[in-house]
Protein backbone atom coordinates (compact mmCIF):
# COMPACT_ATOMS: atom_id res chain seq x y z
CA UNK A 1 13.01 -11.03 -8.16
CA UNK A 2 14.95 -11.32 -4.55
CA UNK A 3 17.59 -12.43 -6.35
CA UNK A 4 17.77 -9.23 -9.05
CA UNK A 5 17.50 -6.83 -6.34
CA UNK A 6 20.21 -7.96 -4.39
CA UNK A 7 22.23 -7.73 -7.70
CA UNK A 8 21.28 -4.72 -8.35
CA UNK A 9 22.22 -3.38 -4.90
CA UNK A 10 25.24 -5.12 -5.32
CA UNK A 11 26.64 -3.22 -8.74
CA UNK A 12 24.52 -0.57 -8.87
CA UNK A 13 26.45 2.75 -8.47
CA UNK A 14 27.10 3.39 -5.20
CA UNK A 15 27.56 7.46 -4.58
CA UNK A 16 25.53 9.16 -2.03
CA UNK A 17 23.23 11.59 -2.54
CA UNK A 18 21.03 13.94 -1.27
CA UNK A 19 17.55 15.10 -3.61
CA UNK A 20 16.95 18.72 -3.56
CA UNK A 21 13.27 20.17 -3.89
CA UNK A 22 13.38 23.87 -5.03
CA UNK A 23 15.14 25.00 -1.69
CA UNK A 24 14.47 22.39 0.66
CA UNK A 25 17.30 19.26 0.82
CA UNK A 26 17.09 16.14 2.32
CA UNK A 27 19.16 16.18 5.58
CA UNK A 28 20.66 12.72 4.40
CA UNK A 29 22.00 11.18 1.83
CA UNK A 30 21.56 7.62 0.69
CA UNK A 31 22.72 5.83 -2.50
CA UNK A 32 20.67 5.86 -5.58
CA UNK A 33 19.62 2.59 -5.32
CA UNK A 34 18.01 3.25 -2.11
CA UNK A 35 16.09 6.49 -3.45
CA UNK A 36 15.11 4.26 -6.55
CA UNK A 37 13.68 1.40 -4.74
CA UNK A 38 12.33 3.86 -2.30
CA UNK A 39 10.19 5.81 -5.19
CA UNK A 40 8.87 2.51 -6.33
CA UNK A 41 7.58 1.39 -3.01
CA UNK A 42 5.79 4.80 -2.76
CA UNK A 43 4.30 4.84 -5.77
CA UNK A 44 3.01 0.82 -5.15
CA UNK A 45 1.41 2.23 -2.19
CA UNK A 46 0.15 4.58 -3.39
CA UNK A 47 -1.23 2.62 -6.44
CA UNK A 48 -3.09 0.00 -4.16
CA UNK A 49 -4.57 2.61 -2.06
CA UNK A 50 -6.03 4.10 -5.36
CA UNK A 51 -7.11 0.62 -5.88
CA UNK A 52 -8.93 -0.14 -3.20
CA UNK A 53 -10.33 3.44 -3.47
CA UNK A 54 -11.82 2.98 -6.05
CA UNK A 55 -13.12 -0.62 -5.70
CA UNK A 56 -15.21 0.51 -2.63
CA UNK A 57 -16.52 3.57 -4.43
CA UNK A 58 -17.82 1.01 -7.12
CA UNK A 59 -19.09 -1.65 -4.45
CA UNK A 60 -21.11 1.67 -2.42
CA UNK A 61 -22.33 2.71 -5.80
CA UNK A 62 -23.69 -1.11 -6.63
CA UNK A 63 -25.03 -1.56 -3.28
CA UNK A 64 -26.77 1.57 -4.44
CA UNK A 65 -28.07 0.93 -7.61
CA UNK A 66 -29.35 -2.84 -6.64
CA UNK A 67 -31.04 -1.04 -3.68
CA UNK A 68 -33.03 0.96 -6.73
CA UNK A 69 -33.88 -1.77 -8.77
CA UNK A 70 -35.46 -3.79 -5.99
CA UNK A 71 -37.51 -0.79 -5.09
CA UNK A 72 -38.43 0.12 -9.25
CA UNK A 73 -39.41 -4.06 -9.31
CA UNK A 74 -41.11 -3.94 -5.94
CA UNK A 75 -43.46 -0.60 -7.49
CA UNK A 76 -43.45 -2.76 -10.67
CA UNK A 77 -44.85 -5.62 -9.21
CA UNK A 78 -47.47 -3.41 -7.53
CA UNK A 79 -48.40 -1.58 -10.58
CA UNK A 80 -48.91 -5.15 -12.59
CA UNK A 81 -51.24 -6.39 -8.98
CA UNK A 82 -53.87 -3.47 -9.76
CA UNK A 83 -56.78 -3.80 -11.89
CA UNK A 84 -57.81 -1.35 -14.28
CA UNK A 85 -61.73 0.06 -13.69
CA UNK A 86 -63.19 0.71 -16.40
């Protein structure tokens, strides 16, 4: 993969640009190899951060429901220890 991307750098084409956002430019320019490669380590960030997001939102929320079922088993268990007076 090292390897590709240092072709790629290598023959990829080389003008400089600058991106424009409605008004706003960037006050640089880089090639579009470096604005490519750039997007993509963005968006992996911001892909793993998702991903851990949401894997700790799942762990809190199974902490949460195994905290419940101990509790629900605990009252079961006392429910099945009383006798019945008839």
């Amino acid at each position: 993969m090292l390897i590709a991307g240092a072709m790629a750098a290598l023959t990829v084409n080389q003008h400089e640009i600058a991106l424009t956002f409605a008004i706003w430019q960037t006050p640089f320019v880089l090639s579009m190899f470096w604005w490519l490669l750039a997007a993509f380590l963005v968006g992996l960030f911001v892909g793993l951060v998702n991903a851990a997001w949401v894997g700790l939102k799942r762990r809190v929320e199974n902490r949460r429901l195994r905290q419940s079922l101990e509790q629900a088993n605990a009252e079961l268990e006392r429910l099945r220890s009383v006798t019945i007076e008839g």
